[in-house]
N, C-alpha and C. Protein backbone atom coordinates (compact mmCIF):
# COMPACT_ATOMS: atom_id res chain seq x y z
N UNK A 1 183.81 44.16 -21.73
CA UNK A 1 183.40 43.98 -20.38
C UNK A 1 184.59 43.48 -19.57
N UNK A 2 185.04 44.24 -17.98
CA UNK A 2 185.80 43.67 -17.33
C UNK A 2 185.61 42.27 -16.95
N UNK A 3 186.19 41.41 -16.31
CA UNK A 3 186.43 40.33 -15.30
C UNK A 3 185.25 40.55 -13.92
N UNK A 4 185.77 41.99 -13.81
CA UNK A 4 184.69 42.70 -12.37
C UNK A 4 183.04 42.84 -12.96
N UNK A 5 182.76 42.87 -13.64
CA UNK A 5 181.67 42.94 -14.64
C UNK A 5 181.31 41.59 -14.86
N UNK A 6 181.55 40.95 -15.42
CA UNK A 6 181.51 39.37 -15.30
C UNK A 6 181.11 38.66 -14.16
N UNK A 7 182.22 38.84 -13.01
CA UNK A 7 181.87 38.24 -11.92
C UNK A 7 181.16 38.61 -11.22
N UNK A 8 180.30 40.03 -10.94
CA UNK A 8 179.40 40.77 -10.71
C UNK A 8 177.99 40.68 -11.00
N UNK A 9 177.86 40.30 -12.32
CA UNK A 9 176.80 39.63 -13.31
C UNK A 9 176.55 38.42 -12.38
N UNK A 10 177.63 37.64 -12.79
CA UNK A 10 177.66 35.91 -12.10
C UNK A 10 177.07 36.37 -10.86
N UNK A 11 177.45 36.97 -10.17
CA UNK A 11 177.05 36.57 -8.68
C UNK A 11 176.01 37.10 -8.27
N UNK A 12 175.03 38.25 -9.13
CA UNK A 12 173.90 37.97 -9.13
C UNK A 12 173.52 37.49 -9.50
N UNK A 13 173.52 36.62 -10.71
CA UNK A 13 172.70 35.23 -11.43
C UNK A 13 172.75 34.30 -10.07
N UNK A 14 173.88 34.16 -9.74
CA UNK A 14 173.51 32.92 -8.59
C UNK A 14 172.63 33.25 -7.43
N UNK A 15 172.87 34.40 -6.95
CA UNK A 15 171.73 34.65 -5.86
C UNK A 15 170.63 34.43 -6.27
N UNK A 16 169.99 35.34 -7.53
CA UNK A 16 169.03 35.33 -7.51
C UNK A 16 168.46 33.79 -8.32
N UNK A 17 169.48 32.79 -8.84
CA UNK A 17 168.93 31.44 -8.89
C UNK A 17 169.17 30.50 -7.30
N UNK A 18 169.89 31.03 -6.45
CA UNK A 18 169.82 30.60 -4.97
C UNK A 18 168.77 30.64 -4.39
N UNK A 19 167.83 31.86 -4.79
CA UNK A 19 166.53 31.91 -4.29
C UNK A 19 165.72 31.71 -4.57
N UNK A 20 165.57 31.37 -6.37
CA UNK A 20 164.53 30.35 -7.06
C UNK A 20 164.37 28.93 -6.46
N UNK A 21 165.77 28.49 -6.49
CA UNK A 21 166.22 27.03 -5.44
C UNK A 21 165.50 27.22 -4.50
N UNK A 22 165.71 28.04 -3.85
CA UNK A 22 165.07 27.77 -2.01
C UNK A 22 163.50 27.90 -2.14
N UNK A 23 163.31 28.59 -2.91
CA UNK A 23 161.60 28.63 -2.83
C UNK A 23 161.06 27.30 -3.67
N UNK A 24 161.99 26.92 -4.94
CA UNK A 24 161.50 25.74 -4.69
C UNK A 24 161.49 24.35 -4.38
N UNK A 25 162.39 24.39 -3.48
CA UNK A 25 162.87 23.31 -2.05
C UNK A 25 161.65 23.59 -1.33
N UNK A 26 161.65 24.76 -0.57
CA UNK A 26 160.44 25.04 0.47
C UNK A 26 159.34 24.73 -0.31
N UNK A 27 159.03 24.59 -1.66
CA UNK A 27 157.44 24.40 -2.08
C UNK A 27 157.54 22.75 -2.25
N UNK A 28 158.69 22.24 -2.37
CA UNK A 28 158.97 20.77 -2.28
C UNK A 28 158.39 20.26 -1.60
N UNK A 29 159.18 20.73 -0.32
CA UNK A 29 159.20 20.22 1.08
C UNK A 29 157.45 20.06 1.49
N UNK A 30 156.72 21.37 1.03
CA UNK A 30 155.18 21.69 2.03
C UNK A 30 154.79 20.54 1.16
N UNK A 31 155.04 20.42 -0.38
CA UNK A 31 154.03 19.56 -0.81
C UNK A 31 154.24 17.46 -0.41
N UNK A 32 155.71 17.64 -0.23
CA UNK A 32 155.66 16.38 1.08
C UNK A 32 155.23 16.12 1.90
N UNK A 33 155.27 17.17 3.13
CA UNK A 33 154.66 16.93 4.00
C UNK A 33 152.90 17.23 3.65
N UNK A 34 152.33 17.83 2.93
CA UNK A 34 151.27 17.50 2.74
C UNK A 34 150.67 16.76 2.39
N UNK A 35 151.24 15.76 1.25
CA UNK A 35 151.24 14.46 0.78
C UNK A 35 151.18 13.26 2.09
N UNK A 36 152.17 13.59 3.05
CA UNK A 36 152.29 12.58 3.95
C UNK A 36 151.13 12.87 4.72
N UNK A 37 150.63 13.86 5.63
CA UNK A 37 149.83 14.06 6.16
C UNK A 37 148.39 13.61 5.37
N UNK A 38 147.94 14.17 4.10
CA UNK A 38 146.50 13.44 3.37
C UNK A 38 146.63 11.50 3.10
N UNK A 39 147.89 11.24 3.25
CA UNK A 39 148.34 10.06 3.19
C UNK A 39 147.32 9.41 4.31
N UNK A 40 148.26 9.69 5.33
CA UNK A 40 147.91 8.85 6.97
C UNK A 40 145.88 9.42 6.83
N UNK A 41 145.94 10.57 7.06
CA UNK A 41 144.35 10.72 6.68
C UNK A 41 143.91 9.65 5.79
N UNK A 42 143.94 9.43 4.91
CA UNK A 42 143.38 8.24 3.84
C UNK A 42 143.31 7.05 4.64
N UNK A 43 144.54 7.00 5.23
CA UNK A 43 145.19 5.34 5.83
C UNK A 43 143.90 5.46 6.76
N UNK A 44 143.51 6.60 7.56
CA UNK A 44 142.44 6.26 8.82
C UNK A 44 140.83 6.03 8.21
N UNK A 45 140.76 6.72 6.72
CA UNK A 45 139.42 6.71 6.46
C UNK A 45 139.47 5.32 5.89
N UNK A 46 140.72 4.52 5.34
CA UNK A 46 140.01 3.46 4.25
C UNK A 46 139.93 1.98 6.08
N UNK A 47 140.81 2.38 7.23
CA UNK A 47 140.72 1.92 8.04
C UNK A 47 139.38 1.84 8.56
N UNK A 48 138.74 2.73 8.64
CA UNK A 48 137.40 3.39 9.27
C UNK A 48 136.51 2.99 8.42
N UNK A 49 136.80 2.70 7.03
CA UNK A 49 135.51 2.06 5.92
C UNK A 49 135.12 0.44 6.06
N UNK A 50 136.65 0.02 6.12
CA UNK A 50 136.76 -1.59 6.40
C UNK A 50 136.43 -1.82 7.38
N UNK A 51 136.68 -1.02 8.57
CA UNK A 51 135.70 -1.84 9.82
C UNK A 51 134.22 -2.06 9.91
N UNK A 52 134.05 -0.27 8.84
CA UNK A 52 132.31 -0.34 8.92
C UNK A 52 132.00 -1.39 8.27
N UNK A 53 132.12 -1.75 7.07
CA UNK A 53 132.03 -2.63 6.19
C UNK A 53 131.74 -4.38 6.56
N UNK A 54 132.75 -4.61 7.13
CA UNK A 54 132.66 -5.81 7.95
C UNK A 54 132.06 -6.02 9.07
N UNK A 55 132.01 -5.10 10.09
CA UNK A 55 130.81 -4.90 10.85
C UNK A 55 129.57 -5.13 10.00
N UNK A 56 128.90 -4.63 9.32
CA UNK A 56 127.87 -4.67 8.31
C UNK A 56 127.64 -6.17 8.23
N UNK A 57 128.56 -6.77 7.50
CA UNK A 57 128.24 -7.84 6.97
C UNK A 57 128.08 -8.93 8.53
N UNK A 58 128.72 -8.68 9.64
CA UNK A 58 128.50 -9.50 10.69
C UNK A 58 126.97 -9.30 11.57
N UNK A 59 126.64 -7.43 11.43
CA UNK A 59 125.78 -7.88 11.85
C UNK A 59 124.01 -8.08 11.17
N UNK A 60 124.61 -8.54 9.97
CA UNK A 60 123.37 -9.14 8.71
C UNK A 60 123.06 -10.54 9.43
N UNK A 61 124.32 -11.55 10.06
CA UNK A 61 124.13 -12.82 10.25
C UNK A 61 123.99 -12.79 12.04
N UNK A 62 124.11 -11.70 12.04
CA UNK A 62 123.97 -11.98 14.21
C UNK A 62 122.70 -12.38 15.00
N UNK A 63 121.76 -12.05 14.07
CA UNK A 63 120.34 -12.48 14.24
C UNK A 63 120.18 -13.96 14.08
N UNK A 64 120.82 -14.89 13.34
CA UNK A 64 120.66 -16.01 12.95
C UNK A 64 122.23 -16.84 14.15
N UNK A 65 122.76 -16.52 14.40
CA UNK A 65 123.77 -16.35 15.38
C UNK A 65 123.47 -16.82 16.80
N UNK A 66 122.59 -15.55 16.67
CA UNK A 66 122.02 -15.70 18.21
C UNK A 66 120.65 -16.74 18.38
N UNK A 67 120.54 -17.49 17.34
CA UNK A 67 119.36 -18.57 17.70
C UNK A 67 120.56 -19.95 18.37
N UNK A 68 121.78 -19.61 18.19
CA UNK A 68 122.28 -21.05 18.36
C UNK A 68 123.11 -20.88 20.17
N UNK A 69 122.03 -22.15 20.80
CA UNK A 69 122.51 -22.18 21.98
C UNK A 69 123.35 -23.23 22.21
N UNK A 70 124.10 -22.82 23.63
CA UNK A 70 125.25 -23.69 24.08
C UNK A 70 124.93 -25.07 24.02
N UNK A 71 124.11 -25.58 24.30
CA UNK A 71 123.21 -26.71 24.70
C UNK A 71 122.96 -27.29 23.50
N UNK A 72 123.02 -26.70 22.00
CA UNK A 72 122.46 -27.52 21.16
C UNK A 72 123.66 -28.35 20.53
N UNK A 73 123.46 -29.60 19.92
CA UNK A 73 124.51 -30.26 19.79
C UNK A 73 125.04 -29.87 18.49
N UNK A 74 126.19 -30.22 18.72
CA UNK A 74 127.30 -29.72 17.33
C UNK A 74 127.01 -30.42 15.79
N UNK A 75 126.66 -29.29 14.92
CA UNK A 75 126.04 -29.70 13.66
C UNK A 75 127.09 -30.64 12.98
N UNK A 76 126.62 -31.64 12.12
CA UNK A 76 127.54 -32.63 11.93
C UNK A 76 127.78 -32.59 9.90
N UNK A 77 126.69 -31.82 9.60
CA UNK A 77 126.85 -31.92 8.40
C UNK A 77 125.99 -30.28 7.46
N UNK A 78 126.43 -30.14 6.09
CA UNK A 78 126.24 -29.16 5.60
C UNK A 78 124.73 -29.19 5.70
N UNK A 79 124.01 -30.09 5.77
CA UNK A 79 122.03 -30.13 5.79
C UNK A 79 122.06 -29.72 6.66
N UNK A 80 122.36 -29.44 8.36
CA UNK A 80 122.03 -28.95 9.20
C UNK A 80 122.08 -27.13 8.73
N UNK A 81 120.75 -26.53 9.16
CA UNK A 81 120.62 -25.35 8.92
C UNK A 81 121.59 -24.51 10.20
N UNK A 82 122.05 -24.79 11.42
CA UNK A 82 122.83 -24.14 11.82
C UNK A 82 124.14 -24.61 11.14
N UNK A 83 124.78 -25.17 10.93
CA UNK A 83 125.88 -25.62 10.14
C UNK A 83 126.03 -24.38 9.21
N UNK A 84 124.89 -24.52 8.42
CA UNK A 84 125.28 -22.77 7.13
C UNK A 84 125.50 -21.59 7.98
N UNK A 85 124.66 -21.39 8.94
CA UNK A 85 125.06 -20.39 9.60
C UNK A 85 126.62 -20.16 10.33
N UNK A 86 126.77 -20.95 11.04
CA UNK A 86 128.12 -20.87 11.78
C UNK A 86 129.62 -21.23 10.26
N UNK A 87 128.80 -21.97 9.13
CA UNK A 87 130.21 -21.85 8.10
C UNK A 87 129.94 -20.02 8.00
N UNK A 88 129.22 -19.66 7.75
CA UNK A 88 129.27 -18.08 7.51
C UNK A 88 129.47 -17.31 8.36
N UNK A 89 129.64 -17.60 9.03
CA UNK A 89 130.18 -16.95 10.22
C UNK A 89 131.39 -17.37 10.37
N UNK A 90 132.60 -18.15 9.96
CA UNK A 90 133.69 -18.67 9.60
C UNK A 90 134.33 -17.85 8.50
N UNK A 91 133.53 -18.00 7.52
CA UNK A 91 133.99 -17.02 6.53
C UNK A 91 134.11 -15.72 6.43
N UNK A 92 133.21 -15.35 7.14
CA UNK A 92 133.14 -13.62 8.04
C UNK A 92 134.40 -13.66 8.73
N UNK A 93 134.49 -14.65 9.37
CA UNK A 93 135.81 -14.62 10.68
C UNK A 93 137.17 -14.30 8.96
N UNK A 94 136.99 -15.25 8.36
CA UNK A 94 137.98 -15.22 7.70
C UNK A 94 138.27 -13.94 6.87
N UNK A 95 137.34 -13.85 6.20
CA UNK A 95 137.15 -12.22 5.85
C UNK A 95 138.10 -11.17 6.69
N UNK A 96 137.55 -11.34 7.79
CA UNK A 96 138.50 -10.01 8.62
C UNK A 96 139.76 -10.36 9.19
N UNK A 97 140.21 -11.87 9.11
CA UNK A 97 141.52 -11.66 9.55
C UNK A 97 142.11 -11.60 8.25
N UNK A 98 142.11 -12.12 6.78
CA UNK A 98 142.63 -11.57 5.87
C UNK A 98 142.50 -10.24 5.57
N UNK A 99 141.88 -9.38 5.46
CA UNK A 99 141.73 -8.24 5.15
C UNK A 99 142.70 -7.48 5.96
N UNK A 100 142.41 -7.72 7.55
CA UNK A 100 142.91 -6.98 8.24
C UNK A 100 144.49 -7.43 8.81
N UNK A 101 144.96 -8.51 8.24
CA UNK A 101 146.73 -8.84 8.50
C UNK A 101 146.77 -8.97 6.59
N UNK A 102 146.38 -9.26 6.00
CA UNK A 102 147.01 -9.40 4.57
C UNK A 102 146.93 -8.11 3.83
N UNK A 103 146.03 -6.90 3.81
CA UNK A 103 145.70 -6.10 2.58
C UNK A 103 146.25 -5.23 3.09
N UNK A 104 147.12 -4.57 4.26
CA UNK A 104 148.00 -3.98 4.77
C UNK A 104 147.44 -2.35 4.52
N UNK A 105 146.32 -2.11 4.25
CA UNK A 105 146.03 -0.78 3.86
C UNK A 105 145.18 -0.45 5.01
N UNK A 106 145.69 0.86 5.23
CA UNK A 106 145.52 1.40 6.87
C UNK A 106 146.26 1.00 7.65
N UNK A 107 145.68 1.16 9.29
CA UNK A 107 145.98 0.40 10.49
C UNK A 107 145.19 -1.03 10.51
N UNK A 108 144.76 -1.59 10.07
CA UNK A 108 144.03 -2.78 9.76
C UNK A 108 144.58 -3.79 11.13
N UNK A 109 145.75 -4.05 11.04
CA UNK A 109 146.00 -5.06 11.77
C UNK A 109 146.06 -5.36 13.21
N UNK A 110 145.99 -3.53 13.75
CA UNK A 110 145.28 -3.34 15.10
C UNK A 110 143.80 -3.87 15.33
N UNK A 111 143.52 -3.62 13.87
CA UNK A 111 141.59 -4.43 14.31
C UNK A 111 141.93 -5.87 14.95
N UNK A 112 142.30 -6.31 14.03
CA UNK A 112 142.29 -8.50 14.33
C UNK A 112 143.07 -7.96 15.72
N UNK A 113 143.74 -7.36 16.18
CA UNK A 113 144.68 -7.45 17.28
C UNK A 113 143.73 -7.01 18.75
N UNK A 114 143.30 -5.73 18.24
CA UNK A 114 142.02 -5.10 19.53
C UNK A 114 140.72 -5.16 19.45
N UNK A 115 140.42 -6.19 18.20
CA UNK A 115 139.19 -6.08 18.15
C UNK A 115 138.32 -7.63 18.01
N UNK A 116 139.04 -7.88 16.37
CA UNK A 116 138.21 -9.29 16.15
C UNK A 116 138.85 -10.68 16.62
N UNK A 117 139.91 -10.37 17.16
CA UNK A 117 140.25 -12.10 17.54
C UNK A 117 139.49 -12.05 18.78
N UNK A 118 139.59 -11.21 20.25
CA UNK A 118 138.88 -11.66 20.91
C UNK A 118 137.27 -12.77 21.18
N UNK A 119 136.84 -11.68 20.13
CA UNK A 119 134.77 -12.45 19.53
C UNK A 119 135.25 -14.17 19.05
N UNK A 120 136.18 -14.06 18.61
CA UNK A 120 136.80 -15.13 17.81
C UNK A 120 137.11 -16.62 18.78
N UNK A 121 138.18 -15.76 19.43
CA UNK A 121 138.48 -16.30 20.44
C UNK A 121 137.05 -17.47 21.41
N UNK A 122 136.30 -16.34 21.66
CA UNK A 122 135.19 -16.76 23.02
C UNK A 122 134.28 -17.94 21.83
N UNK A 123 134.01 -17.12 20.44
CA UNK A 123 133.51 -18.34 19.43
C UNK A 123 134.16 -20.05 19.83
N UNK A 124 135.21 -19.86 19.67
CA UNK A 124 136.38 -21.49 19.16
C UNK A 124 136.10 -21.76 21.11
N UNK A 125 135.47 -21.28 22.02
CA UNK A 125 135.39 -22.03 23.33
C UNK A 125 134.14 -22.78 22.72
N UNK A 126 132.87 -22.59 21.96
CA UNK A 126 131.85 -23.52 21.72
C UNK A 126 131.58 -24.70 20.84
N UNK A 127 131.28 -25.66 21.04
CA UNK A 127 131.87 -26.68 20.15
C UNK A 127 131.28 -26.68 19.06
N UNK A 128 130.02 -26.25 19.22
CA UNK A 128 129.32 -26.04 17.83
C UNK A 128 130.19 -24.78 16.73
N UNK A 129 130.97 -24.12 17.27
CA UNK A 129 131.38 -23.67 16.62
C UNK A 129 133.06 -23.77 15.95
N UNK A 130 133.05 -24.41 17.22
CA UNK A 130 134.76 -25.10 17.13
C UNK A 130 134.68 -26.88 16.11
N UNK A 131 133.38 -27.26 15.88
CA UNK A 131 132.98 -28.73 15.08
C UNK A 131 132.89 -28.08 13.65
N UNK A 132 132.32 -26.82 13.06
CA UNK A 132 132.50 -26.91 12.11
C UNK A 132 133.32 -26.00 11.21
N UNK A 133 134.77 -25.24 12.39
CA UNK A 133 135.80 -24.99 12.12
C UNK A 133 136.68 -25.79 11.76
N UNK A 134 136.83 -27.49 12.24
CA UNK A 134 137.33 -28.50 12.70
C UNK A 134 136.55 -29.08 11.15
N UNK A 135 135.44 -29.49 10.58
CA UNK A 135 135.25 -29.60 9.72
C UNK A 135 135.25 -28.99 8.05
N UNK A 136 135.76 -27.28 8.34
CA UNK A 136 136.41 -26.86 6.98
C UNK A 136 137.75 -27.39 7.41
N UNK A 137 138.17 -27.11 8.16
CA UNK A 137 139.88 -27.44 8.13
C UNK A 137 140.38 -28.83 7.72
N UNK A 138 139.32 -30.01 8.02
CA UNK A 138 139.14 -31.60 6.95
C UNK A 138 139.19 -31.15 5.33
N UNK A 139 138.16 -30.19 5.15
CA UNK A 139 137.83 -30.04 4.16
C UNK A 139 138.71 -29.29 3.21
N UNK A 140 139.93 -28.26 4.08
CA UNK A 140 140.48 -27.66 3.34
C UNK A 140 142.26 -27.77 3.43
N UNK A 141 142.59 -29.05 3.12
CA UNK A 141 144.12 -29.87 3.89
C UNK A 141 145.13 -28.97 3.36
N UNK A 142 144.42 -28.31 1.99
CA UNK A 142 145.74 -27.56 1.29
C UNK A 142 146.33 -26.16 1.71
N UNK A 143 147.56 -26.33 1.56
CA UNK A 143 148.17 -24.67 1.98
C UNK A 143 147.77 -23.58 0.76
N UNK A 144 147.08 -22.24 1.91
CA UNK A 144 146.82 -21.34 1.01
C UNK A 144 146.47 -20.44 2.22
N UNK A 145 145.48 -19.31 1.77
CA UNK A 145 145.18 -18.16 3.12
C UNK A 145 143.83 -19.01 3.84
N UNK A 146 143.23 -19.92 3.21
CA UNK A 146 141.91 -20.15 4.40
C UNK A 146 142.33 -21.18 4.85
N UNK A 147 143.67 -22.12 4.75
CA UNK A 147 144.42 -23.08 5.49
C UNK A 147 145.20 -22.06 6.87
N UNK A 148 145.57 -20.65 6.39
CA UNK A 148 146.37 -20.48 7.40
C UNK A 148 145.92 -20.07 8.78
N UNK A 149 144.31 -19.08 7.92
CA UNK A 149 143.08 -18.67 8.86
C UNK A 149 142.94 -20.16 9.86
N UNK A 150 142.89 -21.17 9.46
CA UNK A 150 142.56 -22.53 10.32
C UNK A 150 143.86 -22.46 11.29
N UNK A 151 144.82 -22.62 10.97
CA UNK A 151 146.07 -22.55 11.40
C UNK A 151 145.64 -21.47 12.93
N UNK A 152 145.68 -20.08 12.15
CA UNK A 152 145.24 -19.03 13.11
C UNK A 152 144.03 -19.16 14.20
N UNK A 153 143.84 -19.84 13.83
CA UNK A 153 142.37 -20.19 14.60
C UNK A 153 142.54 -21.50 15.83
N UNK A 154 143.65 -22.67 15.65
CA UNK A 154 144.29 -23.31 16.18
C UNK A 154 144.95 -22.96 17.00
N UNK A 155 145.59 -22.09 16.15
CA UNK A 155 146.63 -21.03 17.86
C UNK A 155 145.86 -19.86 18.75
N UNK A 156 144.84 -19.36 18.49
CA UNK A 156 143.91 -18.54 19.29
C UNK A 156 143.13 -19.34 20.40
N UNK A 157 142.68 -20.73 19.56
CA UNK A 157 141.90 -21.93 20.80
C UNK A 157 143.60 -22.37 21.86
N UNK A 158 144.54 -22.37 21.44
CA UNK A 158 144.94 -23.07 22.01
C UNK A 158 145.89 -21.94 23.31
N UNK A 159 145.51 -20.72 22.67
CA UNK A 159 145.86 -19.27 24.02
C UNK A 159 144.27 -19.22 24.79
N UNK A 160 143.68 -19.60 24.26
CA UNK A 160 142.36 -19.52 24.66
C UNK A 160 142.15 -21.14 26.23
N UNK A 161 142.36 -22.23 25.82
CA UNK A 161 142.23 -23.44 26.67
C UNK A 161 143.61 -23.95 26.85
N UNK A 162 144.33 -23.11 27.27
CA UNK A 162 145.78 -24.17 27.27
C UNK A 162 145.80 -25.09 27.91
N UNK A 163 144.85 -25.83 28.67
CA UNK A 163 144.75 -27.06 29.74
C UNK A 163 143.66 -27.95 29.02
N UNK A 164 143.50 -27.43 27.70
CA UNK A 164 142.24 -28.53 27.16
C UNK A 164 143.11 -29.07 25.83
N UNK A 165 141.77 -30.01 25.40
CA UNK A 165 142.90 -30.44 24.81
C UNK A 165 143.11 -29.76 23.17
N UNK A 166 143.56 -30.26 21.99
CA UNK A 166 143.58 -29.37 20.86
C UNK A 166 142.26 -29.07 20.55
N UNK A 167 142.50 -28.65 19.71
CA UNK A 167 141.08 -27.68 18.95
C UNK A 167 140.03 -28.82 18.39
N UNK A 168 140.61 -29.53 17.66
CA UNK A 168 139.58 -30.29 16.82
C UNK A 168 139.60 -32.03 17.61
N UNK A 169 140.26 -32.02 19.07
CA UNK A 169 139.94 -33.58 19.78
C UNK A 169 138.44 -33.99 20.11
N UNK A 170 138.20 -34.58 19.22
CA UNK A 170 136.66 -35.66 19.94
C UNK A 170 136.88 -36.07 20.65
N UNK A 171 135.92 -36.22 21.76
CA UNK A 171 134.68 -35.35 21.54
C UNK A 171 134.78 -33.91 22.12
N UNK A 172 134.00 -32.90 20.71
CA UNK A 172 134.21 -31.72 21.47
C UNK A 172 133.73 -31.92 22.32
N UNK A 173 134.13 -30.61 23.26
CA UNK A 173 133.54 -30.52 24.73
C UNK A 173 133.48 -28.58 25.05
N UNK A 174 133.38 -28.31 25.83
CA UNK A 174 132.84 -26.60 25.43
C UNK A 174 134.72 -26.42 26.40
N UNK A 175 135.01 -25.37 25.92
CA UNK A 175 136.36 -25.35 26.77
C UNK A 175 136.07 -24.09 28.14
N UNK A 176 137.17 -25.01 29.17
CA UNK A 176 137.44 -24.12 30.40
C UNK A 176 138.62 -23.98 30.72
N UNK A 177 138.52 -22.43 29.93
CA UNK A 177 140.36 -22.43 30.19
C UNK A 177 140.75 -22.18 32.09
């Protein structure tokens, strides 16, 4: 066999492995971008599950919620039957700001941002509900995530009444920002 024969050979081996390459680059490529695209899809459905989800569980307790008026005085201890209610409703609160700034799966953190701090917010203006926020946060001195939720909850009252005084000063009083 010549040299011309040889290199003739060669240089169709390479084309035609040039074009095995490219087809499978291009089958690379679709199955990336398809990957990325069912990705973000996922990211919106497990987004779209967790809101339902927590919704759910808030509005199991909204009925018991809505018995507690402005006017009634701030529960002072775990025997008070609004007391259980409004701690669970604390823990709900807490529920969704961990979930939705810590578990980072989805858009999550647009919720706490456009959704649940506001409710949150108008909550920590009532004292009954701001007394026994003020009383887990006694209860819970140590650093961890439901110390920081308190934390978070300190700085929302305090964008919330910046002319009142902190969150947990006796005697509550209902705030006017």
């Amino acid at each position: 066999m010549s040299w011309r024969t040889v290199l003739s050979v060669s240089r169709r081996k390479l084309r035609e492995a040039g074009s095995v390459a490219g087809i499978t680059a291009a089958a690379a490529l679709a199955s990336a971008l398809a990957a990325l695209y069912l990705n973000q899809a996922a990211d919106r459905g497990v987004t779209a599950q967790t809101f339902l989800e927590l919704r759910q569980h808030y509005l199991a307790m909204e009925p018991e919620l809505s018995q507690i008026r402005a006017t009634d005085p701030v529960p002072v201890d775990d025997e008070d039957p609004r007391w259980q209610v409004i701690k669970r409703y604390w823990y709900q609160a807490f529920d969704e700001w961990y979930v939705t700034n810590h578990l980072k799966a989805g858009n999550l953190e647009s919720l706490w941002k456009g959704y649940y701090r506001k409710p949150i917010a108008q909550s920590l203006r009532k004292p009954q509900f701001r007394g026994v926020a003020c009383q887990l946060q006694d209860w819970n001195p140590e650093p961890g995530p439901f110390h920081d939720f308190l934390t978070e909850l300190s700085s929302i009252y305090a964008q919330e009444c910046p002319h009142g005084p902190a969150m947990c000063t006796r005697p509550l009083a209902a705030c006017k920002p």
